[in-house]
PDB file of N, CA and C in Angstrom:
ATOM      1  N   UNK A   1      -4.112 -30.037 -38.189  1.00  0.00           N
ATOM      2  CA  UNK A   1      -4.515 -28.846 -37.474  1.00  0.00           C
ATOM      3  C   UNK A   1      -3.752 -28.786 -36.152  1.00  0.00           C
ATOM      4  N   UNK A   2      -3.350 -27.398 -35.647  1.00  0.00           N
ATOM      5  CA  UNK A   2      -2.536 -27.335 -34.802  1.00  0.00           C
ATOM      6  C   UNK A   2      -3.474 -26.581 -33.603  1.00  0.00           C
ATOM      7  N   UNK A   3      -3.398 -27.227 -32.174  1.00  0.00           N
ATOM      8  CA  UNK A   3      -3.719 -26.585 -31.591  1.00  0.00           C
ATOM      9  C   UNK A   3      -2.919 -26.081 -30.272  1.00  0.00           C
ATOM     10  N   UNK A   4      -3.355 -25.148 -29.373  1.00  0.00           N
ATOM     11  CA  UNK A   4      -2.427 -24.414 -28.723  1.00  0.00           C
ATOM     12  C   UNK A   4      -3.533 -23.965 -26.957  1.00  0.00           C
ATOM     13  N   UNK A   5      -2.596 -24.641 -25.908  1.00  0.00           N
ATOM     14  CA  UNK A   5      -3.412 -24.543 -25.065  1.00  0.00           C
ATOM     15  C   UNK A   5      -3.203 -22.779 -24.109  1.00  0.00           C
ATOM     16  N   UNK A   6      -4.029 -22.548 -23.715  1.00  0.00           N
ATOM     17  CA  UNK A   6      -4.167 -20.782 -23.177  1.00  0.00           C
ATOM     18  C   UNK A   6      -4.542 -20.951 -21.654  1.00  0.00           C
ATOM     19  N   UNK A   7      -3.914 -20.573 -21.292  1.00  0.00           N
ATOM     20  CA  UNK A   7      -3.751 -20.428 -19.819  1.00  0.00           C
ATOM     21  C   UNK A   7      -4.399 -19.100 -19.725  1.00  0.00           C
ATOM     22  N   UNK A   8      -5.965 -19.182 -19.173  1.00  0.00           N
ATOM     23  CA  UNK A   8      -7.203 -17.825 -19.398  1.00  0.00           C
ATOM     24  C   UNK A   8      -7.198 -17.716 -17.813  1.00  0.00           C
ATOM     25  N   UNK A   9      -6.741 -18.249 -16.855  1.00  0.00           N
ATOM     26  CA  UNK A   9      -6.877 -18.110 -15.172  1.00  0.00           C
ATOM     27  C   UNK A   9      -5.703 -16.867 -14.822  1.00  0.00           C
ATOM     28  N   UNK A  10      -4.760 -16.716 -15.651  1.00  0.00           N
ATOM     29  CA  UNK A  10      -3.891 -15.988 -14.873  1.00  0.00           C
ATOM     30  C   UNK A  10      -4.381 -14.359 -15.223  1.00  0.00           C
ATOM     31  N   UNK A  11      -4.885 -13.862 -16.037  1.00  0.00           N
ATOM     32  CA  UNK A  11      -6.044 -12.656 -15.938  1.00  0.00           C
ATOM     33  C   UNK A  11      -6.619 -12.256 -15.143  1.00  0.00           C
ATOM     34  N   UNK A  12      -7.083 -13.095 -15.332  1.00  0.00           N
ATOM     35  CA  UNK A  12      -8.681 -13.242 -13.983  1.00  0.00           C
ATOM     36  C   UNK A  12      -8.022 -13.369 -12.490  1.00  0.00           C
ATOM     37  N   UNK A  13      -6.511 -13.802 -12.287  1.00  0.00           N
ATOM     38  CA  UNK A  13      -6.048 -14.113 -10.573  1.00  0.00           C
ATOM     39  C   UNK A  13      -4.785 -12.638 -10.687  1.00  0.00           C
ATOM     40  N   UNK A  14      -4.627 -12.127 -11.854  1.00  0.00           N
ATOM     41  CA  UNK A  14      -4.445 -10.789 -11.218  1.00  0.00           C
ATOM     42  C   UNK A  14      -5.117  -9.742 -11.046  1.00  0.00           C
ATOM     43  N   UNK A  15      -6.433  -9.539 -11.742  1.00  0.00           N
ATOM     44  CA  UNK A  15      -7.478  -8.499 -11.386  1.00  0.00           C
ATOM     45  C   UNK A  15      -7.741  -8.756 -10.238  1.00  0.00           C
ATOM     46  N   UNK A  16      -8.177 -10.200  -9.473  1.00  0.00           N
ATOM     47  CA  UNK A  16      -8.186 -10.344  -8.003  1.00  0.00           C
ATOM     48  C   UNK A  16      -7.738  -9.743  -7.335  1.00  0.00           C
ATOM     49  N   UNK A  17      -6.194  -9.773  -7.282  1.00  0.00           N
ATOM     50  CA  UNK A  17      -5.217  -9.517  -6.561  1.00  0.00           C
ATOM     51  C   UNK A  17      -5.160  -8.045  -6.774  1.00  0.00           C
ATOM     52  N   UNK A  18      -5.418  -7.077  -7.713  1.00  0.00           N
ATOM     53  CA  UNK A  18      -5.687  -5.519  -7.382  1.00  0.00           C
ATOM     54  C   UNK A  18      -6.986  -5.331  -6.750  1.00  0.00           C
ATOM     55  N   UNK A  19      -7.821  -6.457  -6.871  1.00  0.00           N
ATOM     56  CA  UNK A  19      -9.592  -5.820  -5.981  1.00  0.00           C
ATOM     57  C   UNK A  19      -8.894  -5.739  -5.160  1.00  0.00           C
ATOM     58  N   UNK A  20      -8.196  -7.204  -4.452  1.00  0.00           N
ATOM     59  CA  UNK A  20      -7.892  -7.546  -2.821  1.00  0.00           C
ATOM     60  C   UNK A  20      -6.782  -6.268  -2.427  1.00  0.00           C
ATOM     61  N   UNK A  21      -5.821  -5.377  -3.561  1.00  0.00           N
ATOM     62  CA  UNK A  21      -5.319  -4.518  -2.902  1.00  0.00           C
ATOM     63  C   UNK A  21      -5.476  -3.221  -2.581  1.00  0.00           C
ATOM     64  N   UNK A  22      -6.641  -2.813  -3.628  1.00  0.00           N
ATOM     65  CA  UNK A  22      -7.908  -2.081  -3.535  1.00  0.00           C
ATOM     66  C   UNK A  22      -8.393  -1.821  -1.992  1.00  0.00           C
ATOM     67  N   UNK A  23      -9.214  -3.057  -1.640  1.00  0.00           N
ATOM     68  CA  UNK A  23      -9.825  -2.861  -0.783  1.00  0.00           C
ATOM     69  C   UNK A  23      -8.863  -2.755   0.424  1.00  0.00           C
ATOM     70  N   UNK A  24      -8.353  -3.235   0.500  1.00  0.00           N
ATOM     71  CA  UNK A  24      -7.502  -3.139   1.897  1.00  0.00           C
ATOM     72  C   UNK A  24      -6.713  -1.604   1.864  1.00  0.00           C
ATOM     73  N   UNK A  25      -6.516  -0.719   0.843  1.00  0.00           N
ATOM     74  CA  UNK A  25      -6.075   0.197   0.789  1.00  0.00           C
ATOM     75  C   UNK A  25      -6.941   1.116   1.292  1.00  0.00           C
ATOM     76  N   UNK A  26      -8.479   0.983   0.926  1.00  0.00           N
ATOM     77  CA  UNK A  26     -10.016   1.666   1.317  1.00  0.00           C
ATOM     78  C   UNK A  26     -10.198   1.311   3.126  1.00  0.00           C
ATOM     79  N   UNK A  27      -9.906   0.039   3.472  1.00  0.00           N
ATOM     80  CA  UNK A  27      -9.883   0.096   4.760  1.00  0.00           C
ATOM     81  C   UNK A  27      -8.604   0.566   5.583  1.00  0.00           C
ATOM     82  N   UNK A  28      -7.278   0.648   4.985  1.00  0.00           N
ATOM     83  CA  UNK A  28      -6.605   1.072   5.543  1.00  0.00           C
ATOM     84  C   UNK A  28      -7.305   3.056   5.821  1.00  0.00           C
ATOM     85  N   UNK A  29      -7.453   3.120   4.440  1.00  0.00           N
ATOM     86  CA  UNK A  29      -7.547   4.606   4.190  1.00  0.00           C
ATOM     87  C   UNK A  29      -8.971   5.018   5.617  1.00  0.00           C
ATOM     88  N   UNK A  30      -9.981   4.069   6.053  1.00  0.00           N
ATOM     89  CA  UNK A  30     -11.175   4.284   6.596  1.00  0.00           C
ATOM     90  C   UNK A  30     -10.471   4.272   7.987  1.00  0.00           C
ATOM     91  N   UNK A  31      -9.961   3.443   8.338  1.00  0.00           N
ATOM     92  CA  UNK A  31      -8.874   3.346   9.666  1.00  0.00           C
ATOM     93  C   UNK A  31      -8.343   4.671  10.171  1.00  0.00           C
ATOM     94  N   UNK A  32      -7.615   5.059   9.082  1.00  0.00           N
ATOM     95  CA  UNK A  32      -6.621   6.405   9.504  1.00  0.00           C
ATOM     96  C   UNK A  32      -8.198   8.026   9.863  1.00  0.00           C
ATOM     97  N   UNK A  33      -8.928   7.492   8.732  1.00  0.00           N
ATOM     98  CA  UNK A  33     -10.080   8.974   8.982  1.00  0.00           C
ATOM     99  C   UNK A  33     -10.411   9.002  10.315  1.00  0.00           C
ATOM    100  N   UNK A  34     -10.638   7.470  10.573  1.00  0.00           N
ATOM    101  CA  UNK A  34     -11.428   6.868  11.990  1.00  0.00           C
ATOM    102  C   UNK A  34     -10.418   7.897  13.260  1.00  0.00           C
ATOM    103  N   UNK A  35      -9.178   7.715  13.118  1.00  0.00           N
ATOM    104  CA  UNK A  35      -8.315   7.837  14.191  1.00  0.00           C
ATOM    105  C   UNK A  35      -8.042   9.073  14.478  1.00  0.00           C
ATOM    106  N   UNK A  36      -8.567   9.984  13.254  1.00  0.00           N
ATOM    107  CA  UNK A  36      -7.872  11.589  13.080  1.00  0.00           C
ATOM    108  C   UNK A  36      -9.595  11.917  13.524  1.00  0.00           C
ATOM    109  N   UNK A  37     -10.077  11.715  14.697  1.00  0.00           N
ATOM    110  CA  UNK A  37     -11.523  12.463  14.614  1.00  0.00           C
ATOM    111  C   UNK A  37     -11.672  13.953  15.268  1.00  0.00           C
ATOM    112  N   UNK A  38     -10.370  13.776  15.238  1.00  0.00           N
ATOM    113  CA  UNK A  38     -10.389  15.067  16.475  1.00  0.00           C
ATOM    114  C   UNK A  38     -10.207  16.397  15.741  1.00  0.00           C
ATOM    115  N   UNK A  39     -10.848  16.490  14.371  1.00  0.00           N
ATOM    116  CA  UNK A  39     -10.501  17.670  13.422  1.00  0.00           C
ATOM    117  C   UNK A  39     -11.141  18.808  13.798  1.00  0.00           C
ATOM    118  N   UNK A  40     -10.758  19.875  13.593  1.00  0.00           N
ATOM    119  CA  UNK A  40     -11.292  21.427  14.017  1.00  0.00           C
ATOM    120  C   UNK A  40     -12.809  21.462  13.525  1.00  0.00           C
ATOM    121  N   UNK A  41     -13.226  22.353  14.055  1.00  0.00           N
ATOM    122  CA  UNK A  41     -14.932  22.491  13.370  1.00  0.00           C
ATOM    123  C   UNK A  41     -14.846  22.867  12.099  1.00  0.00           C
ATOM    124  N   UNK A  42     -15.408  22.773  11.177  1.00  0.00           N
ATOM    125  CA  UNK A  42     -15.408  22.940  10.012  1.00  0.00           C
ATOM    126  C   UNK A  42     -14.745  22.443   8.633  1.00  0.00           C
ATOM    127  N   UNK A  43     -14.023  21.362   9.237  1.00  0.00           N
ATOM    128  CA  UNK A  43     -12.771  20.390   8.727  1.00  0.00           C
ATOM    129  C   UNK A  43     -13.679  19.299   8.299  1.00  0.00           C
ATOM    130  N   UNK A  44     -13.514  18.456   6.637  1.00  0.00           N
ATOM    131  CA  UNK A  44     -14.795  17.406   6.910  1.00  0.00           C
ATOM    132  C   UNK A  44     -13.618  16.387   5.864  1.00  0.00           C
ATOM    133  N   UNK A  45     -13.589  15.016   6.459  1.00  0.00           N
ATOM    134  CA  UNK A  45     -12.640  14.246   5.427  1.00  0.00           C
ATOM    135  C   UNK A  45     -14.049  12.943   5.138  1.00  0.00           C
ATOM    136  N   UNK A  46     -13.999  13.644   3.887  1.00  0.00           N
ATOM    137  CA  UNK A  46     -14.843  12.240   3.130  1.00  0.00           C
ATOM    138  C   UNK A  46     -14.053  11.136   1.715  1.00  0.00           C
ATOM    139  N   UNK A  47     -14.819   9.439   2.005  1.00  0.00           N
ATOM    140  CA  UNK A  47     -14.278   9.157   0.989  1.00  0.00           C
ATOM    141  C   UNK A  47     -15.268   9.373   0.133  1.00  0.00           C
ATOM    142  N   UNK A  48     -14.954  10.414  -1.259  1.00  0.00           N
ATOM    143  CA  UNK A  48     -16.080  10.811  -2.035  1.00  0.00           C
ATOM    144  C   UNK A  48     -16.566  10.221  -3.309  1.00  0.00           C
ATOM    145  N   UNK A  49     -15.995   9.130  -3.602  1.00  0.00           N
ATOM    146  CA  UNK A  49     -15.892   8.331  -4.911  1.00  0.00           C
ATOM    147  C   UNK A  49     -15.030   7.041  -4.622  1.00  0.00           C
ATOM    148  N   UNK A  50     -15.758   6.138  -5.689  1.00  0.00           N
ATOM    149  CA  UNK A  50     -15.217   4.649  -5.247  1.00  0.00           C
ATOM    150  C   UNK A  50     -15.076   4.223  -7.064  1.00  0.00           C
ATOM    151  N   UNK A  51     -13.815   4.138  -7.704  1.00  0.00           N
ATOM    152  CA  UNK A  51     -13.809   3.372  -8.912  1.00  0.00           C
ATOM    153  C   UNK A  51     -14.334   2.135  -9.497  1.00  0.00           C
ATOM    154  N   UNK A  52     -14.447   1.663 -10.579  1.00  0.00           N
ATOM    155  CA  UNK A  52     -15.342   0.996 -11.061  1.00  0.00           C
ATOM    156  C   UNK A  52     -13.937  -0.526 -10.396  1.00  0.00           C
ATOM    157  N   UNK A  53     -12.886  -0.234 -10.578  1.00  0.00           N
ATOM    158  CA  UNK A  53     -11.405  -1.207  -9.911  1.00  0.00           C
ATOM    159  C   UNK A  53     -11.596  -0.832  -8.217  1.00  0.00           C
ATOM    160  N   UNK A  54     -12.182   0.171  -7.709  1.00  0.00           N
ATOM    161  CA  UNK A  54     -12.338  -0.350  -6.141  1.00  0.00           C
ATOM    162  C   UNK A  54     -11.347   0.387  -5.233  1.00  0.00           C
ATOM    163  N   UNK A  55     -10.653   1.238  -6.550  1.00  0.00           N
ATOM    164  CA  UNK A  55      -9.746   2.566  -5.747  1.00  0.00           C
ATOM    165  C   UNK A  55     -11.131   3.226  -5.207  1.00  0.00           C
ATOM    166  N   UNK A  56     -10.266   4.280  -4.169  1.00  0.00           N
ATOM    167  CA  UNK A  56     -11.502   5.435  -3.601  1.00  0.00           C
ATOM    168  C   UNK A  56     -10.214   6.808  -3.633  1.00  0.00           C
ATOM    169  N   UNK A  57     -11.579   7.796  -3.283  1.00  0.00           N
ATOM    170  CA  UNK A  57     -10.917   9.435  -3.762  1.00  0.00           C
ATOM    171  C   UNK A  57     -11.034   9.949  -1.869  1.00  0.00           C
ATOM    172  N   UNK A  58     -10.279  10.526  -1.714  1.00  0.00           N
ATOM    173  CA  UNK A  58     -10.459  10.653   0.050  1.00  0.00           C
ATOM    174  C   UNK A  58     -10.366  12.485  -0.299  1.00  0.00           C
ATOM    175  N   UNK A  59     -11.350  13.339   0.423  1.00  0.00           N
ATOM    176  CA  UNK A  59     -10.965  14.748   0.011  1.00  0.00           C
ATOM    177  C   UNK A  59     -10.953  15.007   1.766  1.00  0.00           C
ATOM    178  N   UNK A  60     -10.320  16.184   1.829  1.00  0.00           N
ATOM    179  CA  UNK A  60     -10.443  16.971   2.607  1.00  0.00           C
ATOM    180  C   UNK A  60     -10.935  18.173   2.609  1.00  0.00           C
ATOM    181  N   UNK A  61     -11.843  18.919   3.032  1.00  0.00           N
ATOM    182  CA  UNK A  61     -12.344  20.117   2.900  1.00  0.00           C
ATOM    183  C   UNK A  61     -12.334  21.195   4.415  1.00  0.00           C
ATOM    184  N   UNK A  62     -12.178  22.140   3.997  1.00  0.00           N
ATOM    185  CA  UNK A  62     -12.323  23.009   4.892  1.00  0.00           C
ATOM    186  C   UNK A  62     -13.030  24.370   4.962  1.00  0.00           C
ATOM    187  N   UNK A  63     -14.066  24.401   5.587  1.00  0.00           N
ATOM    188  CA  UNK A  63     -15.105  25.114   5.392  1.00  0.00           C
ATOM    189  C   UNK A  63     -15.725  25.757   4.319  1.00  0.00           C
ATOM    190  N   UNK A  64     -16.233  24.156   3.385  1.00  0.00           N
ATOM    191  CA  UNK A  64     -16.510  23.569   1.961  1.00  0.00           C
ATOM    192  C   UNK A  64     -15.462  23.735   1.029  1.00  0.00           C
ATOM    193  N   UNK A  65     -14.659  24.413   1.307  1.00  0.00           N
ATOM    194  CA  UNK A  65     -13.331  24.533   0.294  1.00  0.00           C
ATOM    195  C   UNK A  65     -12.437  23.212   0.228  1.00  0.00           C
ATOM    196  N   UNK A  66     -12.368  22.746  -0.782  1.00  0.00           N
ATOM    197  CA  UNK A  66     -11.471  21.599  -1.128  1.00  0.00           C
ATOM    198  C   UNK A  66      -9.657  22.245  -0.671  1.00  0.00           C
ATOM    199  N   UNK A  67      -9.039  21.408   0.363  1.00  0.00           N
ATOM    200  CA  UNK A  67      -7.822  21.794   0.758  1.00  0.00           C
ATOM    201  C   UNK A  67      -7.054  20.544   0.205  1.00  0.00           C
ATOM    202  N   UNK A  68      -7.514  19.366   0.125  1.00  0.00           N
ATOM    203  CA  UNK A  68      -6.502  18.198  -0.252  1.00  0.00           C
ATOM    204  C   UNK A  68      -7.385  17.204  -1.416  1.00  0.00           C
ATOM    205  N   UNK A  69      -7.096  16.420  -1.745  1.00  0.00           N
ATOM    206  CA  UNK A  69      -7.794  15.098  -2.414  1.00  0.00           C
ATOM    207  C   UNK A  69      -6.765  14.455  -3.106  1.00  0.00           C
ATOM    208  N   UNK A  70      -7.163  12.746  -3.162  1.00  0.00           N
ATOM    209  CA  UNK A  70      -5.746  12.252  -3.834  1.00  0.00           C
ATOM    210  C   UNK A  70      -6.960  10.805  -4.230  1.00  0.00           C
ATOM    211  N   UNK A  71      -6.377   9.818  -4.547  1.00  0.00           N
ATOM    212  CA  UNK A  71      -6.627   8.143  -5.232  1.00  0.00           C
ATOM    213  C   UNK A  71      -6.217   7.590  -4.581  1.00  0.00           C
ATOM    214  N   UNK A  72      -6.227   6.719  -4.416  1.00  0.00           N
ATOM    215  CA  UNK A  72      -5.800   5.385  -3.589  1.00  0.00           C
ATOM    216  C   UNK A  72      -4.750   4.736  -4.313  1.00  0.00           C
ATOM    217  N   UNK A  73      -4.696   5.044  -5.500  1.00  0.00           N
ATOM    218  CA  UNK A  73      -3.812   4.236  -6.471  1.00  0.00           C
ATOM    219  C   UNK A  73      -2.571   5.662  -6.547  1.00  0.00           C
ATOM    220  N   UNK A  74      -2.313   6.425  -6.199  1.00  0.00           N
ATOM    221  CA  UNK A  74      -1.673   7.084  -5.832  1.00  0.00           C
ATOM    222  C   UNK A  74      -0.278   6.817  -5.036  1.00  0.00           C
ATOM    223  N   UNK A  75       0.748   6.761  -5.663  1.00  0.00           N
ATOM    224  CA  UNK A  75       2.387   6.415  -4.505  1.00  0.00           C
ATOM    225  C   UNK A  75       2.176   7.191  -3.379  1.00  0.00           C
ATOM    226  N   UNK A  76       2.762   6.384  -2.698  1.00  0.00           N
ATOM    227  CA  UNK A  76       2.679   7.167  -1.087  1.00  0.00           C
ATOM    228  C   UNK A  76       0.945   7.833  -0.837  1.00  0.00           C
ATOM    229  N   UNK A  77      -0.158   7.237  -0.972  1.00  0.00           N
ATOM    230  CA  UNK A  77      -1.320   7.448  -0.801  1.00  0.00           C
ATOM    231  C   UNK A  77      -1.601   7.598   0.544  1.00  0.00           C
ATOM    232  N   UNK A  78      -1.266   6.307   1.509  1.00  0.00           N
ATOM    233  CA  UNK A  78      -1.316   6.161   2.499  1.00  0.00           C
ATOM    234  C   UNK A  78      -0.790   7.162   3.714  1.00  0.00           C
ATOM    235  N   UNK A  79       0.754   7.470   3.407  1.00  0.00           N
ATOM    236  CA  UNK A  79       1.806   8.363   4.330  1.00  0.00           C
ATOM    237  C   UNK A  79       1.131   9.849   3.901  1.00  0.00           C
ATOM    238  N   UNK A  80       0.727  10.178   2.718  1.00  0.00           N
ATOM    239  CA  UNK A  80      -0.103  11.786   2.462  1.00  0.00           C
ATOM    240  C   UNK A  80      -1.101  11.700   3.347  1.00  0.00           C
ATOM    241  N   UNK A  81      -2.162  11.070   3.081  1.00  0.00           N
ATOM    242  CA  UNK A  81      -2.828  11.085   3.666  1.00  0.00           C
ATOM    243  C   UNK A  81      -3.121  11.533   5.321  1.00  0.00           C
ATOM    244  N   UNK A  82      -2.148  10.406   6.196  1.00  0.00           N
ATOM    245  CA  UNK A  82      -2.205  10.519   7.273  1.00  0.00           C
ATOM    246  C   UNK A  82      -1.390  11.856   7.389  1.00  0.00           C
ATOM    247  N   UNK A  83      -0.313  12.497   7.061  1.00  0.00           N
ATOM    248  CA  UNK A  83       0.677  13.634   7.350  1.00  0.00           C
ATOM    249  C   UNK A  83      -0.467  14.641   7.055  1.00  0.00           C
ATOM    250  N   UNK A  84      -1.606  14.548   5.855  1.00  0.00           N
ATOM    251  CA  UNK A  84      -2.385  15.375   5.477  1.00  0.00           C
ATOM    252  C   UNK A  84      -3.540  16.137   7.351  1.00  0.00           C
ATOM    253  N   UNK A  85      -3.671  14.587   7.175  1.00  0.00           N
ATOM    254  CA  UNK A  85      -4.953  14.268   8.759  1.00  0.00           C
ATOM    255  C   UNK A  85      -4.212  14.991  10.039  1.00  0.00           C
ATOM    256  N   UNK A  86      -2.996  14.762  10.169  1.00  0.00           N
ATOM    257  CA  UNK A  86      -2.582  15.327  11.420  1.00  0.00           C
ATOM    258  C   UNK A  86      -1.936  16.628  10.706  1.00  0.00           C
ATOM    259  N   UNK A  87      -1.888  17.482   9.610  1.00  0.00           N
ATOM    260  CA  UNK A  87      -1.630  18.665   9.992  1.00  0.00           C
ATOM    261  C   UNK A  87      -2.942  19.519   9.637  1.00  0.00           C
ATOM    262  N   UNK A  88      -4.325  18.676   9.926  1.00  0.00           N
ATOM    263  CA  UNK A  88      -5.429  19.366   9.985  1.00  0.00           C
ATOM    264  C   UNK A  88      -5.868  19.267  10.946  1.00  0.00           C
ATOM    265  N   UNK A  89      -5.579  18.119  11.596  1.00  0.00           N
ATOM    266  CA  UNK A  89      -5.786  18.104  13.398  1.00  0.00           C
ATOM    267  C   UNK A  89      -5.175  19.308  14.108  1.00  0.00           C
ATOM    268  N   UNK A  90      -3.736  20.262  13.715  1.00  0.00           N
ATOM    269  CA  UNK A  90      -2.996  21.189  14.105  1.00  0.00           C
ATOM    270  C   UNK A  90      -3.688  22.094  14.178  1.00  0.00           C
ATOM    271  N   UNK A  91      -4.159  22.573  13.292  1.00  0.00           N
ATOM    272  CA  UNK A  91      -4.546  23.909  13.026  1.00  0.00           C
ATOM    273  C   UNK A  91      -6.015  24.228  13.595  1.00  0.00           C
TER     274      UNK A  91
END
């Protein structure tokens, strides 16, 4: 009988490694809302959903009308975002 050894840790240490980039993407993303507070009246940026993987959904609304929303797992999530925040701070 032949047996065959399975290396079952390296699964499990990359799902880690997307929680851990997950979350730091959610606090980056909480950072930038934090900094843009200075939005017009009626301007509201929530994070509105959190994935079962630990992405989050960030919307922007403007006087209840949905103007933006994106994922965290999204390219360039981060740079939209903020370009999003300061050209709602503009207006």
């Amino acid at each position: 009988m032949h047996t065959r050894n399975v290396n079952t840790t390296a699964p499990e240490s990359s799902r880690k490694m997307v929680e851990k980039a997950s979350k730091a993407l959610k606090e980056h993303a909480q950072v930038l809302i934090e900094a843009h507070r200075r939005l017009p009246e009626g301007v509201r940026v929530t994070i509105t959903d959190i994935s079962r993987h630990g992405d989050v959904q960030v919307e922007i609304r403007k006087f209840g009308v949905l103007d933006w929303r994106a994922w965290s797992f999204e390219p360039d999530f981060l740079a939209d975002l903020e370009r999003q925040l300061m050209a709602a701070e503009q207006k």
